[in-house]
C-alpha atoms as a PDB file:
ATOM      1  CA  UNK A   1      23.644  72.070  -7.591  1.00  0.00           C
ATOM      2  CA  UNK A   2      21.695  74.015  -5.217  1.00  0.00           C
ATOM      3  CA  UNK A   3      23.462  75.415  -2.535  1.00  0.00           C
ATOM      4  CA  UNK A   4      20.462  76.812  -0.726  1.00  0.00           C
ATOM      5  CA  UNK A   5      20.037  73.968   1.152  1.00  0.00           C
ATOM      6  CA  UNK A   6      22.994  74.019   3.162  1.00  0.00           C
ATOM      7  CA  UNK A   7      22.086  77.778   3.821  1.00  0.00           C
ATOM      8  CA  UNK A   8      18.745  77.074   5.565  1.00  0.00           C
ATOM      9  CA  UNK A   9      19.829  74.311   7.429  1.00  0.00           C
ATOM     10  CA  UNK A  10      22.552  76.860   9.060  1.00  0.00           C
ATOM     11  CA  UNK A  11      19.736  78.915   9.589  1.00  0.00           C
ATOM     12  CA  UNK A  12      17.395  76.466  11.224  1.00  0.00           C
ATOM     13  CA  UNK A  13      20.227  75.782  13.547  1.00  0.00           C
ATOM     14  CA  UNK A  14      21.041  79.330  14.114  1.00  0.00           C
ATOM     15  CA  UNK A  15      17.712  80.279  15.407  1.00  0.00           C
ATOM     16  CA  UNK A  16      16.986  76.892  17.387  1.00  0.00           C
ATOM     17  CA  UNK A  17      20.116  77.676  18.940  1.00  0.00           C
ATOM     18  CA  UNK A  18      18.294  81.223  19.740  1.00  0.00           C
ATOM     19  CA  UNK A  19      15.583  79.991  20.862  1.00  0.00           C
ATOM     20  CA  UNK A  20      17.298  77.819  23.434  1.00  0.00           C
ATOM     21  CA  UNK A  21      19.519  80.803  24.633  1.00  0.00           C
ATOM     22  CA  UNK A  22      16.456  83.022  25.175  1.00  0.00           C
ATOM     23  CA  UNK A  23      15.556  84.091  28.461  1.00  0.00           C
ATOM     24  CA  UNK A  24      13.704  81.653  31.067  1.00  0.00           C
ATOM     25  CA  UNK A  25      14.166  78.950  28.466  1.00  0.00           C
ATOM     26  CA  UNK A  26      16.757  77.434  31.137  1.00  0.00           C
ATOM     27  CA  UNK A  27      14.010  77.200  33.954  1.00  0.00           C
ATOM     28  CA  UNK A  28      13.131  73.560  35.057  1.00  0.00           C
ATOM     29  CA  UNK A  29       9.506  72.249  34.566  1.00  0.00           C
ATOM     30  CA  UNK A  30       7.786  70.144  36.313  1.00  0.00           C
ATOM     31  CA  UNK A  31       5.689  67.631  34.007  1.00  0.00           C
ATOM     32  CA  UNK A  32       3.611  64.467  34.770  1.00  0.00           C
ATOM     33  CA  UNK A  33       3.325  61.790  32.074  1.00  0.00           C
ATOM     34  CA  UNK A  34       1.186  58.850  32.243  1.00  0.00           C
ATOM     35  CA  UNK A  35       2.068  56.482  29.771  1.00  0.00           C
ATOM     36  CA  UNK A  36       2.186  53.191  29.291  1.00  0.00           C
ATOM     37  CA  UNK A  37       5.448  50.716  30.068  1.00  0.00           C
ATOM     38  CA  UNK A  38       5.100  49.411  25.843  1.00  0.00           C
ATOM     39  CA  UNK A  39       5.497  53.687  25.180  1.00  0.00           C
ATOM     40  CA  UNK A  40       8.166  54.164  27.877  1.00  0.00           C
ATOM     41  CA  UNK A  41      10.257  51.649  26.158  1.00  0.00           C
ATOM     42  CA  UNK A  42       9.619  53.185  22.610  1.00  0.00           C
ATOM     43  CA  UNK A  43      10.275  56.735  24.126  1.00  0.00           C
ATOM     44  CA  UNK A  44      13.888  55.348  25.708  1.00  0.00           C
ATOM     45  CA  UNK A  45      14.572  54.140  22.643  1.00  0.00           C
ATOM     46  CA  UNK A  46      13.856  57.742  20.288  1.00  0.00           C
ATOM     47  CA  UNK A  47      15.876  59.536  23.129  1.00  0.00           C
ATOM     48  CA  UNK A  48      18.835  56.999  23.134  1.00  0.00           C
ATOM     49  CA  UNK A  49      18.978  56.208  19.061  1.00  0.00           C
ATOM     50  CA  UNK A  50      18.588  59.653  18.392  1.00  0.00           C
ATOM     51  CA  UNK A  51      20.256  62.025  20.378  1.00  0.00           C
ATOM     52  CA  UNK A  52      22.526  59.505  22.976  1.00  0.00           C
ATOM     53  CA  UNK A  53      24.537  57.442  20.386  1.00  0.00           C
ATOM     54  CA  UNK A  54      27.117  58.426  18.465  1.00  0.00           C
ATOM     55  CA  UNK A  55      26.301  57.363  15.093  1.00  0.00           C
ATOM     56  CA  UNK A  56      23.759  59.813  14.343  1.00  0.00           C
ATOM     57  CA  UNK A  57      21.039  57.671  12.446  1.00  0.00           C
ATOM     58  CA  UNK A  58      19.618  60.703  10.473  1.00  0.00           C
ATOM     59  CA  UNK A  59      20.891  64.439   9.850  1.00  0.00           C
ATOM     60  CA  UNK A  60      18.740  67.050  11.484  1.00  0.00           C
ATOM     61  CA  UNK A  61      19.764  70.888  11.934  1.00  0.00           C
ATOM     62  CA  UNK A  62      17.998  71.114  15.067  1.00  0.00           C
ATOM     63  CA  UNK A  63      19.299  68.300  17.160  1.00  0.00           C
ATOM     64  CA  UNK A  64      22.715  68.946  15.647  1.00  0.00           C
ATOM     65  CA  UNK A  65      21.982  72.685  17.611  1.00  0.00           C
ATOM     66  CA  UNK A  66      21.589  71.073  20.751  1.00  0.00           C
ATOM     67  CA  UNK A  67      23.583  72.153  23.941  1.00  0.00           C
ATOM     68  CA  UNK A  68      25.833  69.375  25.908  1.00  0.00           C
ATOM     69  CA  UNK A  69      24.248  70.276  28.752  1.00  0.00           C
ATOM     70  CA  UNK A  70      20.915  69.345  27.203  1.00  0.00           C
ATOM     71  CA  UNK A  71      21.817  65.923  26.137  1.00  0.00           C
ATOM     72  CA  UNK A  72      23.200  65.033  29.863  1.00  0.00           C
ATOM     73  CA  UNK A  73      19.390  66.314  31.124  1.00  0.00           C
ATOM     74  CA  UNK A  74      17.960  63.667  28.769  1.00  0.00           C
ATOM     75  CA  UNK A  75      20.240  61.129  29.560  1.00  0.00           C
ATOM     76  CA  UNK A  76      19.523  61.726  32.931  1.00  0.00           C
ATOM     77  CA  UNK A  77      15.220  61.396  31.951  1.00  0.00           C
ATOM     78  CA  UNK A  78      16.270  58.186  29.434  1.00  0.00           C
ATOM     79  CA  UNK A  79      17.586  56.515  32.526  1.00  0.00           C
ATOM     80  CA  UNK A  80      15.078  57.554  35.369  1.00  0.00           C
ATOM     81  CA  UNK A  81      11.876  56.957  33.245  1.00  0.00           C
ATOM     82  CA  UNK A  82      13.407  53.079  32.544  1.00  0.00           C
ATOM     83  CA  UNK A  83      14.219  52.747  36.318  1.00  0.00           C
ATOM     84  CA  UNK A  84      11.009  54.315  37.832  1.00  0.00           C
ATOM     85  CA  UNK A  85       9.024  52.281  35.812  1.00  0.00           C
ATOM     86  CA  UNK A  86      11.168  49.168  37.243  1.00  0.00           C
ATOM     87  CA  UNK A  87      12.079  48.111  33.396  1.00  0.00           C
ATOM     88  CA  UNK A  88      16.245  49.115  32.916  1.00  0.00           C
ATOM     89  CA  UNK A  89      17.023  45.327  33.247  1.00  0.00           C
ATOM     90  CA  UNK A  90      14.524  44.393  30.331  1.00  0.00           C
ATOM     91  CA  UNK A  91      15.242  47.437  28.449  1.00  0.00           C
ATOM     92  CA  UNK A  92      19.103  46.352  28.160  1.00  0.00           C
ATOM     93  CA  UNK A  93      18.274  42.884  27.393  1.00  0.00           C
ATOM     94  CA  UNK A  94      15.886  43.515  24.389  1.00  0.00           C
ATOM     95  CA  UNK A  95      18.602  46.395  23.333  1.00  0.00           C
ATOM     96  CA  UNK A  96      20.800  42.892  22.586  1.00  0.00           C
ATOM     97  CA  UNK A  97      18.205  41.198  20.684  1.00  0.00           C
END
């Protein structure tokens, strides 16, 4: 079997997790998006299926690096870009299709 694997996933993770601790990484930015509701709805979804949930639908060595603090921020942008764009209430009903 090869073991390397393992190895450079810890390594991946190890120098996300660097990059993310580097200096003025922390700042907030400022960004303006303008995209359509249908992509809103398919961004909400990537953000809550694969970093919000905890079943983890695929095994990745960078979001597995990612801070707490991090995943409350994009909660917090998962929920305002659904309610800004006035579509939370259709959002939760197609997640129980």
């Amino acid at each position: 079997m090869n073991s390397e694997i393992p190895t450079q996933a810890k390594q991946k993770s190890k120098i996300f997790e660097t990059v993310l601790s580097s200096p003025g990484v922390a700042e907030k930015c400022k960004i303006n998006l303008m995209l359509s509701r249908q992509n809103i709805i398919l961004l909400s979804r990537l953000i809550e299926a694969g970093l919000l949930t905890d079943k983890k639908s695929f095994d990745d060595e960078i979001i597995t690096a990612i801070p707490k603090e991090s995943l409350t921020e994009l909660r917090t942008v998962h929920e305002e870009i659904l309610h800004k764009t006035g579509l939370t209430e259709f959002y939760e009903r197609l997640k129980l299709l």
